[in-house]
PDB file of N, CA and C in Angstrom:
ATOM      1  N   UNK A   1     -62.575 212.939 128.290  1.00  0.00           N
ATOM      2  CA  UNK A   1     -62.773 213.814 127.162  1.00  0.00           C
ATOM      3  C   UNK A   1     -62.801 215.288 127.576  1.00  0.00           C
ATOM      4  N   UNK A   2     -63.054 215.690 128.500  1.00  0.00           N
ATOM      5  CA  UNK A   2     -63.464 216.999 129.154  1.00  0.00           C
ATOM      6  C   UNK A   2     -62.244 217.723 129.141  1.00  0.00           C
ATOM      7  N   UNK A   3     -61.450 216.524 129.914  1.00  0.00           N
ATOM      8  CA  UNK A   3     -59.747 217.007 130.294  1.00  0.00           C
ATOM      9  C   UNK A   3     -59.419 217.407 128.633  1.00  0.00           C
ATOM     10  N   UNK A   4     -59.341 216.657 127.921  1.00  0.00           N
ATOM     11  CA  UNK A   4     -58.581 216.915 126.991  1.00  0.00           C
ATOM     12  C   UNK A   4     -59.030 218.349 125.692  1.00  0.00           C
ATOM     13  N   UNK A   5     -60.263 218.325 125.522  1.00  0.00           N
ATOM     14  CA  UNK A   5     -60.777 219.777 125.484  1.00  0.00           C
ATOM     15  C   UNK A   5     -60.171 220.609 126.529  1.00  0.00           C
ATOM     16  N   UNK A   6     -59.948 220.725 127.593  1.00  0.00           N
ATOM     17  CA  UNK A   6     -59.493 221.853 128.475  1.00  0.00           C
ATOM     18  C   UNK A   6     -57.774 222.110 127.986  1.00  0.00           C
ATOM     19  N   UNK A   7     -57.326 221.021 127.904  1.00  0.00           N
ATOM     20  CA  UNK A   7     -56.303 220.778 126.925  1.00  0.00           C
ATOM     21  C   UNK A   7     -55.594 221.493 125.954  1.00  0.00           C
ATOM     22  N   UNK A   8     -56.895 221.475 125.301  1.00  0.00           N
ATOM     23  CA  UNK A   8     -57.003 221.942 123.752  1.00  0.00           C
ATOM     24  C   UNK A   8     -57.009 223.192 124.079  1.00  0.00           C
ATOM     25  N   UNK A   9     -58.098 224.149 125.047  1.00  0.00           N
ATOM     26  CA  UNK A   9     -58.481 225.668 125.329  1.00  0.00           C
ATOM     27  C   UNK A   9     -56.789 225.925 125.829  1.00  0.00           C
ATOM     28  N   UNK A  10     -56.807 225.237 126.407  1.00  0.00           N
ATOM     29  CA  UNK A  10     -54.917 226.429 127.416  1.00  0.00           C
ATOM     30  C   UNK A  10     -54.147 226.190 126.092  1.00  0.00           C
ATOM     31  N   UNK A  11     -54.120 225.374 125.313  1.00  0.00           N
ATOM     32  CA  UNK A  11     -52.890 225.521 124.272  1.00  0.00           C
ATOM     33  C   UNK A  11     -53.996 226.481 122.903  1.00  0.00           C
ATOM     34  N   UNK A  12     -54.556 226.589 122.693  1.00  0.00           N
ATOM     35  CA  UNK A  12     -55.096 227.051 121.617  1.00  0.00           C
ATOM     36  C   UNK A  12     -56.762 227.322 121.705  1.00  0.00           C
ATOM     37  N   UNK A  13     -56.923 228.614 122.379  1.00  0.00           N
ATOM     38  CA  UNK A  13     -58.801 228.791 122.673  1.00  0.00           C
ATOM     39  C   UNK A  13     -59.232 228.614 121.025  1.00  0.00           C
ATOM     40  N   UNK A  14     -58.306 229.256 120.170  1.00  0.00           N
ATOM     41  CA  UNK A  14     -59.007 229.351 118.789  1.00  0.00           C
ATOM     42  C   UNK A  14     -59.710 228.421 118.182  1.00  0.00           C
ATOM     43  N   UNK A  15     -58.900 226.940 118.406  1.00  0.00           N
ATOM     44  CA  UNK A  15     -58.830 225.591 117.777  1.00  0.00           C
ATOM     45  C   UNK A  15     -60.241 225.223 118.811  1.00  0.00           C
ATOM     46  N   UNK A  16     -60.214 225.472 120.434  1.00  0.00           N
ATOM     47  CA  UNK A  16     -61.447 224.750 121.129  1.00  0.00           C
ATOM     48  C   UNK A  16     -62.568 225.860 120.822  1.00  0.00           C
ATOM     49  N   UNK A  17     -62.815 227.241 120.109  1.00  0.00           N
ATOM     50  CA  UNK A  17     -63.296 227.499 120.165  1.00  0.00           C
ATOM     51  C   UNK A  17     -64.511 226.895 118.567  1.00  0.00           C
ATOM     52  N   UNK A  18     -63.933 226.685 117.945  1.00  0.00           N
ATOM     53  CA  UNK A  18     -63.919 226.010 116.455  1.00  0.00           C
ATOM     54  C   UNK A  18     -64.241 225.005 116.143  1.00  0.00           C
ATOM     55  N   UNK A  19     -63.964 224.231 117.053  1.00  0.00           N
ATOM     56  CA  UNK A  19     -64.381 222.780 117.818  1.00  0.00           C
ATOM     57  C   UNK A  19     -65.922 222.928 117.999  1.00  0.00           C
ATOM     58  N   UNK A  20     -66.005 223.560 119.010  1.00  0.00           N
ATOM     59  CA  UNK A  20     -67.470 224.040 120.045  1.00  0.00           C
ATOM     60  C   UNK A  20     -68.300 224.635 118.825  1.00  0.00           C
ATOM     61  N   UNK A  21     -67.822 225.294 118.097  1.00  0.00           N
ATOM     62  CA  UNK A  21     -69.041 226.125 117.346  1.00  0.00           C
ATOM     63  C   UNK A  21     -68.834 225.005 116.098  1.00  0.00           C
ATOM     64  N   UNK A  22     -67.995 224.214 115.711  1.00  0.00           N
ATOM     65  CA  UNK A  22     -68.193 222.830 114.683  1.00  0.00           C
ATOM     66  C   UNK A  22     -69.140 221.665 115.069  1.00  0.00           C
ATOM     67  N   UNK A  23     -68.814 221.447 116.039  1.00  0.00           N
ATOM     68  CA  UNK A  23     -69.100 220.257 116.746  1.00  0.00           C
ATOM     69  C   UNK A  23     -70.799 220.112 117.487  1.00  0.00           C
ATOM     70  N   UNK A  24     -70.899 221.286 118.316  1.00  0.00           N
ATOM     71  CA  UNK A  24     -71.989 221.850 118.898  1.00  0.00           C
ATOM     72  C   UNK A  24     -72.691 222.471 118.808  1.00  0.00           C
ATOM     73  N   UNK A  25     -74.371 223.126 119.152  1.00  0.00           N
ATOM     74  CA  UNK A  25     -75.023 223.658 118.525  1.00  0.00           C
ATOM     75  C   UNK A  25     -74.731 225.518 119.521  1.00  0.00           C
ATOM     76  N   UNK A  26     -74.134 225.038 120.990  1.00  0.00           N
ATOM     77  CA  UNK A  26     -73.826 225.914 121.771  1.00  0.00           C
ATOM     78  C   UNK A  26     -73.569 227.246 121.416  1.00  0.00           C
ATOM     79  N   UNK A  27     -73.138 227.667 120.326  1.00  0.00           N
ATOM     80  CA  UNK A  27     -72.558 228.928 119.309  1.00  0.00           C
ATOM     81  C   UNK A  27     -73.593 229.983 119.007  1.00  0.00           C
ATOM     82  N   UNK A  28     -74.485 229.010 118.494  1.00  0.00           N
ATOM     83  CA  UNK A  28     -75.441 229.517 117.681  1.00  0.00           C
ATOM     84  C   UNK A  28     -76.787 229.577 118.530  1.00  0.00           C
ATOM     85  N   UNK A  29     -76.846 229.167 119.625  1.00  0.00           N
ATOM     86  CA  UNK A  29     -78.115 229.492 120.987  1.00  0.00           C
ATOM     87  C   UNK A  29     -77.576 230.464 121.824  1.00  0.00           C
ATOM     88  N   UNK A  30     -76.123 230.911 121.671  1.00  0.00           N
ATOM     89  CA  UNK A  30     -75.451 232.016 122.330  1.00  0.00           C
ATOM     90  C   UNK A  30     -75.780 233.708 121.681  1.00  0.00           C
ATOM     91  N   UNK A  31     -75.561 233.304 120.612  1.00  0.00           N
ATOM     92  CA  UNK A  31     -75.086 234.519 119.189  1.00  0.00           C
ATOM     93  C   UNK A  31     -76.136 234.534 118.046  1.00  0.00           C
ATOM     94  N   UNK A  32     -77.311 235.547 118.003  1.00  0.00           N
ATOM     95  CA  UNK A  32     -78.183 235.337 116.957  1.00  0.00           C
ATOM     96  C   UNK A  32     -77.074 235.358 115.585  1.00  0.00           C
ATOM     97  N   UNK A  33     -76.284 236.508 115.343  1.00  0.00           N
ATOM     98  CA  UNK A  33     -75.594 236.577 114.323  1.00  0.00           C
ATOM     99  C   UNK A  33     -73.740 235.925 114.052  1.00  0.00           C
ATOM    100  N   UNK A  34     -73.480 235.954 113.066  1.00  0.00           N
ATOM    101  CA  UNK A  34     -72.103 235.696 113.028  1.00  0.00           C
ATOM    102  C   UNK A  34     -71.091 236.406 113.527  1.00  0.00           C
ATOM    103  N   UNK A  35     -71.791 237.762 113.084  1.00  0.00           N
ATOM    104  CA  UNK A  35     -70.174 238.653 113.220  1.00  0.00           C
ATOM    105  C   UNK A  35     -69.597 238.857 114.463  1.00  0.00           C
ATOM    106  N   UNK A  36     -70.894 239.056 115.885  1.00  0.00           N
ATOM    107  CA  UNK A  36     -69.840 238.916 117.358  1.00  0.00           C
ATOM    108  C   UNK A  36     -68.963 237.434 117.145  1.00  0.00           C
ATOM    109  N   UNK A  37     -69.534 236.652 117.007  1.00  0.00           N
ATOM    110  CA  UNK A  37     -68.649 234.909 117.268  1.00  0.00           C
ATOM    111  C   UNK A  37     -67.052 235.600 116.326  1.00  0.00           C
ATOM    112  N   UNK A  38     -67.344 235.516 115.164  1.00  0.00           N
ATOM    113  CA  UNK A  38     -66.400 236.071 114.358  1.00  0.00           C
ATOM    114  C   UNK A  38     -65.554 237.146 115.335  1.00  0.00           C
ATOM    115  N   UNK A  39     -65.984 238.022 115.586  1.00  0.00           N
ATOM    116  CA  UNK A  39     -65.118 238.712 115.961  1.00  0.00           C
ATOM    117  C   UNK A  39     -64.403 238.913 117.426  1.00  0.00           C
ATOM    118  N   UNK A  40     -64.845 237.588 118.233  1.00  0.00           N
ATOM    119  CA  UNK A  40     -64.953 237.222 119.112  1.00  0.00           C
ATOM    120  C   UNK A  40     -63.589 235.955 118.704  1.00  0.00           C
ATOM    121  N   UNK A  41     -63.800 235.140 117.549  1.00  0.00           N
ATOM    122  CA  UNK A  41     -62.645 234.296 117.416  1.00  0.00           C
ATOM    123  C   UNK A  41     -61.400 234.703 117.095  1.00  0.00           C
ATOM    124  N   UNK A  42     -61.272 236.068 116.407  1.00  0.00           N
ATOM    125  CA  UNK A  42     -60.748 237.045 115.798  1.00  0.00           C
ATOM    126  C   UNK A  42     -59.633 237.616 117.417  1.00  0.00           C
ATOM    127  N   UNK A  43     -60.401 238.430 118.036  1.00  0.00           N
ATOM    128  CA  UNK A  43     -59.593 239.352 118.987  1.00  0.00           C
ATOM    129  C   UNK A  43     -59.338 238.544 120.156  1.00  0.00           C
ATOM    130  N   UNK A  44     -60.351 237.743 120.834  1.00  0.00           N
ATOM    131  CA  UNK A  44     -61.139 237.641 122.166  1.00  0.00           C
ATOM    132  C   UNK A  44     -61.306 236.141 122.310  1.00  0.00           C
ATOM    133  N   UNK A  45     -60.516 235.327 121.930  1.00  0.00           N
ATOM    134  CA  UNK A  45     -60.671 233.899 121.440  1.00  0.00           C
ATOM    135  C   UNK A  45     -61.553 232.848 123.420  1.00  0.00           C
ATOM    136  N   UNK A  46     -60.887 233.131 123.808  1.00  0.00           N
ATOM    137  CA  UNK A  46     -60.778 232.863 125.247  1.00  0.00           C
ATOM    138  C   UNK A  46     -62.043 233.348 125.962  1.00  0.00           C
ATOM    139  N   UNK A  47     -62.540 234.472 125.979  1.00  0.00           N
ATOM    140  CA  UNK A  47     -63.397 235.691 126.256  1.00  0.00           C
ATOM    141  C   UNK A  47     -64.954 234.625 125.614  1.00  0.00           C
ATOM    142  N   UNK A  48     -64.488 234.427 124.262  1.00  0.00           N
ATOM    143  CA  UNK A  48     -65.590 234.215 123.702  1.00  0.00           C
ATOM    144  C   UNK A  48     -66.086 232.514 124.108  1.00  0.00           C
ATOM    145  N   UNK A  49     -64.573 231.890 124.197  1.00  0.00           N
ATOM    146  CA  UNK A  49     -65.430 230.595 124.308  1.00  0.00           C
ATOM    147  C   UNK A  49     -66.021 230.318 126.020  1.00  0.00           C
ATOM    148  N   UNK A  50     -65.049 230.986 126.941  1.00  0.00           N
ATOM    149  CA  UNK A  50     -65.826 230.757 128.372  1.00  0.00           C
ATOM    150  C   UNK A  50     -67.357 231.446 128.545  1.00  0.00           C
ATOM    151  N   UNK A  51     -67.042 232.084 127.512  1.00  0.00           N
ATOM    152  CA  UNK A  51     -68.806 232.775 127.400  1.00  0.00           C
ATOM    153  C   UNK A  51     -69.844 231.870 126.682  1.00  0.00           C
ATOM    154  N   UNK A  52     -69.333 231.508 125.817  1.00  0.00           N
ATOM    155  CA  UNK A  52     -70.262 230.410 124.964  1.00  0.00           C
ATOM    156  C   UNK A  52     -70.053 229.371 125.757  1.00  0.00           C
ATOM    157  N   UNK A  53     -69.569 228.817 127.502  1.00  0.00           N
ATOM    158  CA  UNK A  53     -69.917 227.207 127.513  1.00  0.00           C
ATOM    159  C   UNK A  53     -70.340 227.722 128.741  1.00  0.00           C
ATOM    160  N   UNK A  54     -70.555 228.767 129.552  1.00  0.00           N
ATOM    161  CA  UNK A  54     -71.013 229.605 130.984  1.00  0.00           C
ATOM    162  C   UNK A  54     -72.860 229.663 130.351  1.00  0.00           C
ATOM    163  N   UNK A  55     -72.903 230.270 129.183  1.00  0.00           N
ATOM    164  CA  UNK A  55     -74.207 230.789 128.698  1.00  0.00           C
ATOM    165  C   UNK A  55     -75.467 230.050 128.986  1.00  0.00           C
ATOM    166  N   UNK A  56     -76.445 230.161 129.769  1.00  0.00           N
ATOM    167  CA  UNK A  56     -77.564 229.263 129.814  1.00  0.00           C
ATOM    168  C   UNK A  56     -78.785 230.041 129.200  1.00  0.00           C
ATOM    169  N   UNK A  57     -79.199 229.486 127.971  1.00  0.00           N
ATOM    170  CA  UNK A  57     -80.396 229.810 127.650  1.00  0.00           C
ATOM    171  C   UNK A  57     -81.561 229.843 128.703  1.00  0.00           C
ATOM    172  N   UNK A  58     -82.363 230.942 128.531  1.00  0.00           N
ATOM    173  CA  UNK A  58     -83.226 231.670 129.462  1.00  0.00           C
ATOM    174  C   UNK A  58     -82.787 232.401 130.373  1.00  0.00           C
ATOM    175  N   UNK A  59     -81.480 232.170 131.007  1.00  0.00           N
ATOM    176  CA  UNK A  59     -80.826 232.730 132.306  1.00  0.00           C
ATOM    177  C   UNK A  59     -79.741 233.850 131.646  1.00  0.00           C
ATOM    178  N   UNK A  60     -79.093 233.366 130.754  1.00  0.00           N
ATOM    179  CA  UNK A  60     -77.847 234.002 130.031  1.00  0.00           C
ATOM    180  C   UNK A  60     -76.596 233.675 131.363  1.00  0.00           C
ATOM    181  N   UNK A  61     -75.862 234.371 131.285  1.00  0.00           N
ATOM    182  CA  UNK A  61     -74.778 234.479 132.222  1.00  0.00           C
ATOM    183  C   UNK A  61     -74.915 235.026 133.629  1.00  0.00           C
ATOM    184  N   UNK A  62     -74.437 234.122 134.616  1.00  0.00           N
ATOM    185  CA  UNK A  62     -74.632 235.104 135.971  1.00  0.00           C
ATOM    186  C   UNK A  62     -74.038 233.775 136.983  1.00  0.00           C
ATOM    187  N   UNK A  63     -73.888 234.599 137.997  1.00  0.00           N
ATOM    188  CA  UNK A  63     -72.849 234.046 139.079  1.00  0.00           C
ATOM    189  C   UNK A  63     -71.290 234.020 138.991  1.00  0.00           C
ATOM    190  N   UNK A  64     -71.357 232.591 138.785  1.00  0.00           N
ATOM    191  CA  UNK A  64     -69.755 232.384 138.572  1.00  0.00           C
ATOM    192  C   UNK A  64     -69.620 232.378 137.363  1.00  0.00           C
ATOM    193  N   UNK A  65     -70.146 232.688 136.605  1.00  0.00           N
ATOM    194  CA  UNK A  65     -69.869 232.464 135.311  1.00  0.00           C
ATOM    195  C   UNK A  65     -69.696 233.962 134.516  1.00  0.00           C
ATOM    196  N   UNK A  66     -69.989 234.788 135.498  1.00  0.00           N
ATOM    197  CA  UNK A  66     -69.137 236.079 134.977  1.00  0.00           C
ATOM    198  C   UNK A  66     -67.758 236.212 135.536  1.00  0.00           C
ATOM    199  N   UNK A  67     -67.477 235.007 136.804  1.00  0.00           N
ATOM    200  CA  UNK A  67     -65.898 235.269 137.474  1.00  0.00           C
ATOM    201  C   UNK A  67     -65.163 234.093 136.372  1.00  0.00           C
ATOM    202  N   UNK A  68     -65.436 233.563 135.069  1.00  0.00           N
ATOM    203  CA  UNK A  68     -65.127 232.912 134.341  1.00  0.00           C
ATOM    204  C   UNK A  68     -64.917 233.447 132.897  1.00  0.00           C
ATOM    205  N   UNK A  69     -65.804 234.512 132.532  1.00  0.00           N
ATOM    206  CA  UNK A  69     -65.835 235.028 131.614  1.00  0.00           C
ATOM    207  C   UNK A  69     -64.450 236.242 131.985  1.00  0.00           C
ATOM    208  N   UNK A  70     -64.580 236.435 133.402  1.00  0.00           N
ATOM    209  CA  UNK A  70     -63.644 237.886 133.779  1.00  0.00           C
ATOM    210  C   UNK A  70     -62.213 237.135 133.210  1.00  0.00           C
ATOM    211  N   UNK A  71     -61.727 235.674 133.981  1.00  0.00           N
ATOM    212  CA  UNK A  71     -60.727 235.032 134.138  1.00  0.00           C
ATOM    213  C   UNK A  71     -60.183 234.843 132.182  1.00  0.00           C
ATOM    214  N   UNK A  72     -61.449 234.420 131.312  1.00  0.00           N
ATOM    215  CA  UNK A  72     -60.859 234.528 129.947  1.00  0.00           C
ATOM    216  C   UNK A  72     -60.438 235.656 129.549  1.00  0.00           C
ATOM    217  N   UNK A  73     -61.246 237.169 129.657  1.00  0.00           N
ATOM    218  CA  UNK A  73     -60.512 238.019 129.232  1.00  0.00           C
ATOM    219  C   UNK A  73     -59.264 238.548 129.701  1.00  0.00           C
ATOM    220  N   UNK A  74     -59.196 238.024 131.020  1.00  0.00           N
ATOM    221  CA  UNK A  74     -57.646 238.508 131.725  1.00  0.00           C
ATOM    222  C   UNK A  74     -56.486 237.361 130.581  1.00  0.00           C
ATOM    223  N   UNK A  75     -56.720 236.189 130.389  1.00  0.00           N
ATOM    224  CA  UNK A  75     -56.143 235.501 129.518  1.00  0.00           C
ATOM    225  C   UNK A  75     -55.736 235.695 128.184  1.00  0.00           C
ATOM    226  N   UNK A  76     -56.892 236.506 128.148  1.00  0.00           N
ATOM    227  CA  UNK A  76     -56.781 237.281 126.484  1.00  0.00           C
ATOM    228  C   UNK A  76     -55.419 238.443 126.428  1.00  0.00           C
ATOM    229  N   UNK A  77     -55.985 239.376 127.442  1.00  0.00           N
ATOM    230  CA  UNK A  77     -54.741 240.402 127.609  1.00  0.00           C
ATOM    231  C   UNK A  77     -53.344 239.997 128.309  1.00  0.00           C
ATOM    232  N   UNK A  78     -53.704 239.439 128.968  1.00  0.00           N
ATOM    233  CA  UNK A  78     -51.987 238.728 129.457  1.00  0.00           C
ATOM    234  C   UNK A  78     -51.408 237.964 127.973  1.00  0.00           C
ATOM    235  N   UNK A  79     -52.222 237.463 127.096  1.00  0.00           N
ATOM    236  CA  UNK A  79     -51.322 237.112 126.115  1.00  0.00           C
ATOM    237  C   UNK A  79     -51.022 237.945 124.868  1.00  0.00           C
ATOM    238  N   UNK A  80     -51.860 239.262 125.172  1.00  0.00           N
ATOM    239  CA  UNK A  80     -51.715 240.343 124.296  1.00  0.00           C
ATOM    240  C   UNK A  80     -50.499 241.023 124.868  1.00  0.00           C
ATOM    241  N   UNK A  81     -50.315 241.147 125.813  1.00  0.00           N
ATOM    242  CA  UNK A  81     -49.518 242.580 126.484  1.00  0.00           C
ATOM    243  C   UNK A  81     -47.909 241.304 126.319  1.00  0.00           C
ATOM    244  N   UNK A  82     -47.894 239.830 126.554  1.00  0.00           N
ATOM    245  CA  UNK A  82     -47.286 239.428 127.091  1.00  0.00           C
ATOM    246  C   UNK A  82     -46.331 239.427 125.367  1.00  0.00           C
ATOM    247  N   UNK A  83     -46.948 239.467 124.390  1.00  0.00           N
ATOM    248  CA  UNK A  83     -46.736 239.479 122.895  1.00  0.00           C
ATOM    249  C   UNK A  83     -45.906 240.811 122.824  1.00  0.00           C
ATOM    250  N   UNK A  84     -46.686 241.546 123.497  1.00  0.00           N
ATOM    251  CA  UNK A  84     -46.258 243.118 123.448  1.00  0.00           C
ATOM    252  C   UNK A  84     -44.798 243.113 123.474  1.00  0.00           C
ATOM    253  N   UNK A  85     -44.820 242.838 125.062  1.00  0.00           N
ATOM    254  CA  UNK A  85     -43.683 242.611 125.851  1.00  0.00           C
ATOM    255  C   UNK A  85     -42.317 242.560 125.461  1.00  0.00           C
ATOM    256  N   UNK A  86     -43.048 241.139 124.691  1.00  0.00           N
ATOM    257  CA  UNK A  86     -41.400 240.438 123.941  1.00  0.00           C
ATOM    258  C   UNK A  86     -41.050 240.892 122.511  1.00  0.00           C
ATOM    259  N   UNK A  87     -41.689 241.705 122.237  1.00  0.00           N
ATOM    260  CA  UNK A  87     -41.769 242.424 120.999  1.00  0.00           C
ATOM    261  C   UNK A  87     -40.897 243.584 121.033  1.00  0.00           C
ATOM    262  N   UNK A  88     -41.358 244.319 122.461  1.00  0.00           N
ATOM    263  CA  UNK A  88     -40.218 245.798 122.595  1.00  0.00           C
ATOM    264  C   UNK A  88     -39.435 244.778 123.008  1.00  0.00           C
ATOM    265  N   UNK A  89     -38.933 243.603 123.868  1.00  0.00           N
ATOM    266  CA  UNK A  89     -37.433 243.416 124.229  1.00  0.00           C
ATOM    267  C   UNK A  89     -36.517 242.682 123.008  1.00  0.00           C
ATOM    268  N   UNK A  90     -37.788 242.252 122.049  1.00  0.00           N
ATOM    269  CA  UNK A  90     -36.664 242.093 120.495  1.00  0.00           C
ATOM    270  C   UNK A  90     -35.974 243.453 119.808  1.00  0.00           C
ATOM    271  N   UNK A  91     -37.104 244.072 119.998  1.00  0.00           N
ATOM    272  CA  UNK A  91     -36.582 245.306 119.065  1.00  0.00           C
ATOM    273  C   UNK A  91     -35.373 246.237 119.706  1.00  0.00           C
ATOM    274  N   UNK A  92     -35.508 246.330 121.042  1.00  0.00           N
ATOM    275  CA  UNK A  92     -34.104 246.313 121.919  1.00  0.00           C
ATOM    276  C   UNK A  92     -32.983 246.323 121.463  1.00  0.00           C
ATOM    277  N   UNK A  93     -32.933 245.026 121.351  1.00  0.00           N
ATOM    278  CA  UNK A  93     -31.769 244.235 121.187  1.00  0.00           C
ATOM    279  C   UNK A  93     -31.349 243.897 119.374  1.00  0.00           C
ATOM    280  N   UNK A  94     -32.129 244.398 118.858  1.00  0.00           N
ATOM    281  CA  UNK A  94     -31.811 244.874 117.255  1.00  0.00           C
ATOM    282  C   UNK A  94     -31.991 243.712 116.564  1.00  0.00           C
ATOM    283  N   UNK A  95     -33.016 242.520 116.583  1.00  0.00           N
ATOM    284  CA  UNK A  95     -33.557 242.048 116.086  1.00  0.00           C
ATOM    285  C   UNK A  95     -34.554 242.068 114.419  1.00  0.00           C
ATOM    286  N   UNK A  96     -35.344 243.025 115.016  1.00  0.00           N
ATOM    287  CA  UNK A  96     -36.293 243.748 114.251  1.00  0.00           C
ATOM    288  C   UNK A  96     -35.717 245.287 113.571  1.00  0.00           C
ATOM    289  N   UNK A  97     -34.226 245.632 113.197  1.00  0.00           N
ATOM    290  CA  UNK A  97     -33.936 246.327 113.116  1.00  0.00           C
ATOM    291  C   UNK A  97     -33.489 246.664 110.937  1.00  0.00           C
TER     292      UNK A  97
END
């Protein structure tokens, strides 16, 4: 089951993140309020869920679990910039024209 949640995160953090905050109480012992999670599912999908399953109540985050949280947001922007990317090489080529 583990595998296949991990699964789920590389093809779609949004869907495992949605999951985790449906399914689990993990969300809501992370995040007093809605609007970071929200806006966290919103921009930062990846960012937010390695943070919400790293998080230990009383301790919060620390060790490796900030070289986990680092690794989602690099995931986040590699698929931002990587969007970017292919966006100027459509418009290039007169696609979007």
């Amino acid at each position: 089951m583990p595998c296949l949640f991990a699964l789920i995160a590389l093809i779609s953090p949004r869907l495992a993140l949605f999951l985790v905050w449906l399914l689990t109480p993990l969300v809501s012992r992370v995040f007093d309020s809605l609007l970071i999670p929200f806006l966290g599912f919103i921009f930062l999908p990846m960012t937010t869920l390695m943070y919400v399953l790293v998080y230990s109540p009383g301790f919060g985050v620390s060790g490796f679990g900030y070289l986990l949280v680092l690794v989602g947001f690099l995931i986040d922007l590699g698929s931002y910039g990587g969007s970017r990317y292919q966006n100027r090489y459509r418009s290039r080529r007169g696609e979007w024209d």
